[in-house]
Protein backbone atom coordinates (compact mmCIF):
# COMPACT_ATOMS: atom_id res chain seq x y z
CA UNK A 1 -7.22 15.89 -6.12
CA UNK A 2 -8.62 12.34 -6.74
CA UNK A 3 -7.60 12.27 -10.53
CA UNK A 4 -4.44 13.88 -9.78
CA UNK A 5 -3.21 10.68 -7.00
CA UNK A 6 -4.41 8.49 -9.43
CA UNK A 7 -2.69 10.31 -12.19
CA UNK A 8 0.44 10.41 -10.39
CA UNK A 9 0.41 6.67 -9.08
CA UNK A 10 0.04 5.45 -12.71
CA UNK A 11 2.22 7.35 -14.46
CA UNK A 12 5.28 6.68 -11.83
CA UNK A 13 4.56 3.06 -11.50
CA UNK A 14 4.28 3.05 -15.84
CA UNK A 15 7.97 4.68 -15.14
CA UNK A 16 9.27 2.60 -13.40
CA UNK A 17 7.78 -0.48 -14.95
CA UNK A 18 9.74 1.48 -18.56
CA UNK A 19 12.69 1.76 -16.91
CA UNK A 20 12.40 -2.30 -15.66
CA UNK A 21 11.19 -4.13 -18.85
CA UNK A 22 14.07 -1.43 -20.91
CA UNK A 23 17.08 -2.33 -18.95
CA UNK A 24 16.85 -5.70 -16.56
CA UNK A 25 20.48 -4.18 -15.12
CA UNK A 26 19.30 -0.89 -13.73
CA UNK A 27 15.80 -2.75 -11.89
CA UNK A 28 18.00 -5.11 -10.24
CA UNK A 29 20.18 -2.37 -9.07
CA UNK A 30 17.11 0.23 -8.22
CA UNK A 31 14.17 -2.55 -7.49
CA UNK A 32 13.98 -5.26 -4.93
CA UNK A 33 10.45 -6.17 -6.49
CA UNK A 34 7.40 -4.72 -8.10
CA UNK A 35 3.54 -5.72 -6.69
CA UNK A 36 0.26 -5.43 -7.65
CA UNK A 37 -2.92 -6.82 -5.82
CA UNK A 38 -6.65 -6.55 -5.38
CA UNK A 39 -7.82 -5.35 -2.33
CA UNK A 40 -11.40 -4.94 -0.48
CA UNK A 41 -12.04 -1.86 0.25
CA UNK A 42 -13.21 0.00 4.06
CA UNK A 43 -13.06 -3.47 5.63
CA UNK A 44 -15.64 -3.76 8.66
CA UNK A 45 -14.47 -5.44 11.64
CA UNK A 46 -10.78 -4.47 10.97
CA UNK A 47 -8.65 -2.28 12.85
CA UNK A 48 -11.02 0.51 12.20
CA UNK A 49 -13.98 -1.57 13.51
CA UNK A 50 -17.05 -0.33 10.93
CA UNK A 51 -17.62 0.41 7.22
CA UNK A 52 -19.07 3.98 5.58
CA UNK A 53 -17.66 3.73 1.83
CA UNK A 54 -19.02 1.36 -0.77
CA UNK A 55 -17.83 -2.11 -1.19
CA UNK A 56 -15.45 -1.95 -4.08
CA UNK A 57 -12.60 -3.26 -5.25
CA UNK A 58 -9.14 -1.13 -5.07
CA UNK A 59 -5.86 -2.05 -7.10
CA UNK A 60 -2.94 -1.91 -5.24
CA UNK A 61 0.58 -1.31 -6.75
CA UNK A 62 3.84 -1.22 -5.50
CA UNK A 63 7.76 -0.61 -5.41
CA UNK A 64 10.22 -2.17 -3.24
CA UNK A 65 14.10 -0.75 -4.00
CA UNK A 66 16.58 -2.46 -3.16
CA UNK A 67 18.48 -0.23 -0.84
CA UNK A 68 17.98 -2.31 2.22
CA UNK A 69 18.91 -2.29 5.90
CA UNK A 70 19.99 -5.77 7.16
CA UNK A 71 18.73 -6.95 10.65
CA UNK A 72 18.72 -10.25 12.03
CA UNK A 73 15.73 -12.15 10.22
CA UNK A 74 14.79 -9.86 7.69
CA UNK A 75 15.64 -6.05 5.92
CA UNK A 76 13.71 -2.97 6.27
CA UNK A 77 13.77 -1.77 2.73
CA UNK A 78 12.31 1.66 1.18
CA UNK A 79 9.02 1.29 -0.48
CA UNK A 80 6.46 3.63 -2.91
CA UNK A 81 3.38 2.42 -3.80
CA UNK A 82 -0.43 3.30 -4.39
CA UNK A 83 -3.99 1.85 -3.69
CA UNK A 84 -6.43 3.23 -6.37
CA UNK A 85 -10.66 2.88 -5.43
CA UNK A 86 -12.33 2.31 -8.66
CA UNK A 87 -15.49 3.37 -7.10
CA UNK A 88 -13.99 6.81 -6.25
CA UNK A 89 -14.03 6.77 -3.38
CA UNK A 90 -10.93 7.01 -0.93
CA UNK A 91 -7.53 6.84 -3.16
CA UNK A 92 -4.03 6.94 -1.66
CA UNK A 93 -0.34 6.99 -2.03
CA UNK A 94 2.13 5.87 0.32
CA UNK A 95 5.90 5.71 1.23
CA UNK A 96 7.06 3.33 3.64
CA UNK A 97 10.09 1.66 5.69
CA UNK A 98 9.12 -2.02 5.48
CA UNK A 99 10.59 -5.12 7.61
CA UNK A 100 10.27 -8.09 5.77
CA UNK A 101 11.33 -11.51 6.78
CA UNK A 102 11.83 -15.05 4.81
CA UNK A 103 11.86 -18.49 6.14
CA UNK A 104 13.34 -21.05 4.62
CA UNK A 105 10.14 -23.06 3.24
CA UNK A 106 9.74 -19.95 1.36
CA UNK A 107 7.01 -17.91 3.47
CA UNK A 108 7.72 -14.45 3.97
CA UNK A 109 6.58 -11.70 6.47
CA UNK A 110 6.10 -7.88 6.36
CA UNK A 111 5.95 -5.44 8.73
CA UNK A 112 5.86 -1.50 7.81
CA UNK A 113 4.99 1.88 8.99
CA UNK A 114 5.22 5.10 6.99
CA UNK A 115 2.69 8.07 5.41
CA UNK A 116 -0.06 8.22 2.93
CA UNK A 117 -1.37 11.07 1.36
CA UNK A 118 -5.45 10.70 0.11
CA UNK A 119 -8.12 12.13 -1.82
CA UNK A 120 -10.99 11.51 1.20
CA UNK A 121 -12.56 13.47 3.05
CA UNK A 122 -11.07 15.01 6.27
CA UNK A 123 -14.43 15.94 8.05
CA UNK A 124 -16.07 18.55 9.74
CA UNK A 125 -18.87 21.46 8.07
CA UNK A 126 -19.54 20.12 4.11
CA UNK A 127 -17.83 16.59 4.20
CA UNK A 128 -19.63 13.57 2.68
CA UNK A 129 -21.23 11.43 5.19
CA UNK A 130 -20.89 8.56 2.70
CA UNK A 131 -17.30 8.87 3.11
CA UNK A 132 -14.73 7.74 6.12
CA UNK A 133 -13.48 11.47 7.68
CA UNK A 134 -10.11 10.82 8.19
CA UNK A 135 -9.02 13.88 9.85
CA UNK A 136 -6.38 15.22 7.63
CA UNK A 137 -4.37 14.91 4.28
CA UNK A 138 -1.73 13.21 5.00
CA UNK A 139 -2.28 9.64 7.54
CA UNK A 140 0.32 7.27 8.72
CA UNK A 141 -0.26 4.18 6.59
CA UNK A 142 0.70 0.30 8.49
CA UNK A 143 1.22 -2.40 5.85
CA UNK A 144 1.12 -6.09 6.79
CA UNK A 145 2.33 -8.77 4.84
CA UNK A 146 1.86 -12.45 5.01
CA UNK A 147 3.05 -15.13 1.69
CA UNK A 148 5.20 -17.26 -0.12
CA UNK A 149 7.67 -16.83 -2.32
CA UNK A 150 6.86 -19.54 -5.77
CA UNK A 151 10.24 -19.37 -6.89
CA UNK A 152 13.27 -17.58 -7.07
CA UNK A 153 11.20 -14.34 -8.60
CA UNK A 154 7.63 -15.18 -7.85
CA UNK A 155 5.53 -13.72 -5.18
CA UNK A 156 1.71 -14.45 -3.47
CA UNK A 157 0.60 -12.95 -0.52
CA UNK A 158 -2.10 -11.87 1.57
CA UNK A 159 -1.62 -7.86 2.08
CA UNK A 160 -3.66 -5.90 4.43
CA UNK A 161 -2.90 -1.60 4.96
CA UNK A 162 -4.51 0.73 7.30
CA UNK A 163 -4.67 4.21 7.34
CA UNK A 164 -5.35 6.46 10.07
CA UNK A 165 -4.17 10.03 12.01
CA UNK A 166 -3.68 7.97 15.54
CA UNK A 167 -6.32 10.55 17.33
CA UNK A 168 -3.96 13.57 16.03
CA UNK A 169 -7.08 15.68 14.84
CA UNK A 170 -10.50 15.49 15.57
CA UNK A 171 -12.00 12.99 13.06
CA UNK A 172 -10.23 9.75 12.82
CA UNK A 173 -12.52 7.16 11.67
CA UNK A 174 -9.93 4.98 10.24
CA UNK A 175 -9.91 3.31 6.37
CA UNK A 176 -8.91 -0.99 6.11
CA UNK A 177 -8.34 -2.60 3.17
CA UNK A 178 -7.40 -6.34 2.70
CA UNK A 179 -6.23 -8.65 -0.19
CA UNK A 180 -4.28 -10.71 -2.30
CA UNK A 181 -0.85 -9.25 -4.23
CA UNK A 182 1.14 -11.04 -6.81
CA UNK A 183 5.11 -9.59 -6.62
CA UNK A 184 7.98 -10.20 -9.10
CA UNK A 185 11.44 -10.22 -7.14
CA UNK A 186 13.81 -8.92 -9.51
């Protein structure tokens, strides 16, 4: 299952990313931006509190459409995106609603909640005890979002995601991740 998230992430970001660099016209219609980042991976001291898998690094990538709910200070917009290990260890794909907020001097906020799916272990009789047991396939996954916007299409930001089952199964030890994302704003 590993090879096929990863398999899956890449070729519907390389899709997408087709479909963008083809016709300009149809990503500003269909994308609000695109990200990718570099993320530590199983964080200690986190939201999850401790560390079982490897230090690594994992590449994070990312969709934003631009279907978007308006609220006062922000939109919640659609998102897709993936978080590869290239350790292989713990892999995942997620869909979210995300809140995000600008400011005038150009810093933005984000705010999401949605699901993940992931190639880890759940736990229980034959799971790897070098591995987080995160209690089932699918996890809700909580994006933060904290940066500034360069210029008009421009993006860094600090991006930090945790996954978890929120004590709905047995085993929920939790998986952090933390790092820095460049975005293009279409």
């Amino acid at each position: 299952m590993n090879a096929l998230i990863r398999a899956a992430t890449i070729c519907g970001f390389a899709a997408v990313l087709a479909v963008g660099a083809a016709n300009a016209a149809l990503a500003d219609d269909l994308l609000y931006a695109l990200k990718i980042g570099v993320l530590a991976h199983d964080v200690p001291d986190l939201w999850s509190g401790f560390q079982v898998e490897h230090d690594a690094a994992d590449i994070n990538i990312e969709a934003q459409f631009a279907a978007a709910w308006a609220l006062p200070w922000g939109a919640i917009r659609p998102v897709v995106g993936g978080t590869i290990n290239t350790r292989g260890d713990t892999s995942h794909a997620y869909i979210d609603a995300r809140w995000q907020g600008d400011l005038p001097s150009g810093i933005f906020f984000g705010v999401g909640l949605g699901a993940a799916i992931h190639d880890g272990e759940t736990g229980g009789a034959g799971s790897d005890p070098d591995m987080k047991w995160l209690g089932s396939r699918v996890l809700f996954h909580i994006p933060l979002e904290v940066g500034y916007h360069i210029d008009a299409h421009n993006d860094l930001s600090v991006y930090f995601e945790h996954t978890s089952n929120a004590y709905t199964q047995k085993y929920n030890e939790g998986l952090d991740r933390i790092g820095v994302r460049y975005g293009y704003r279409f």
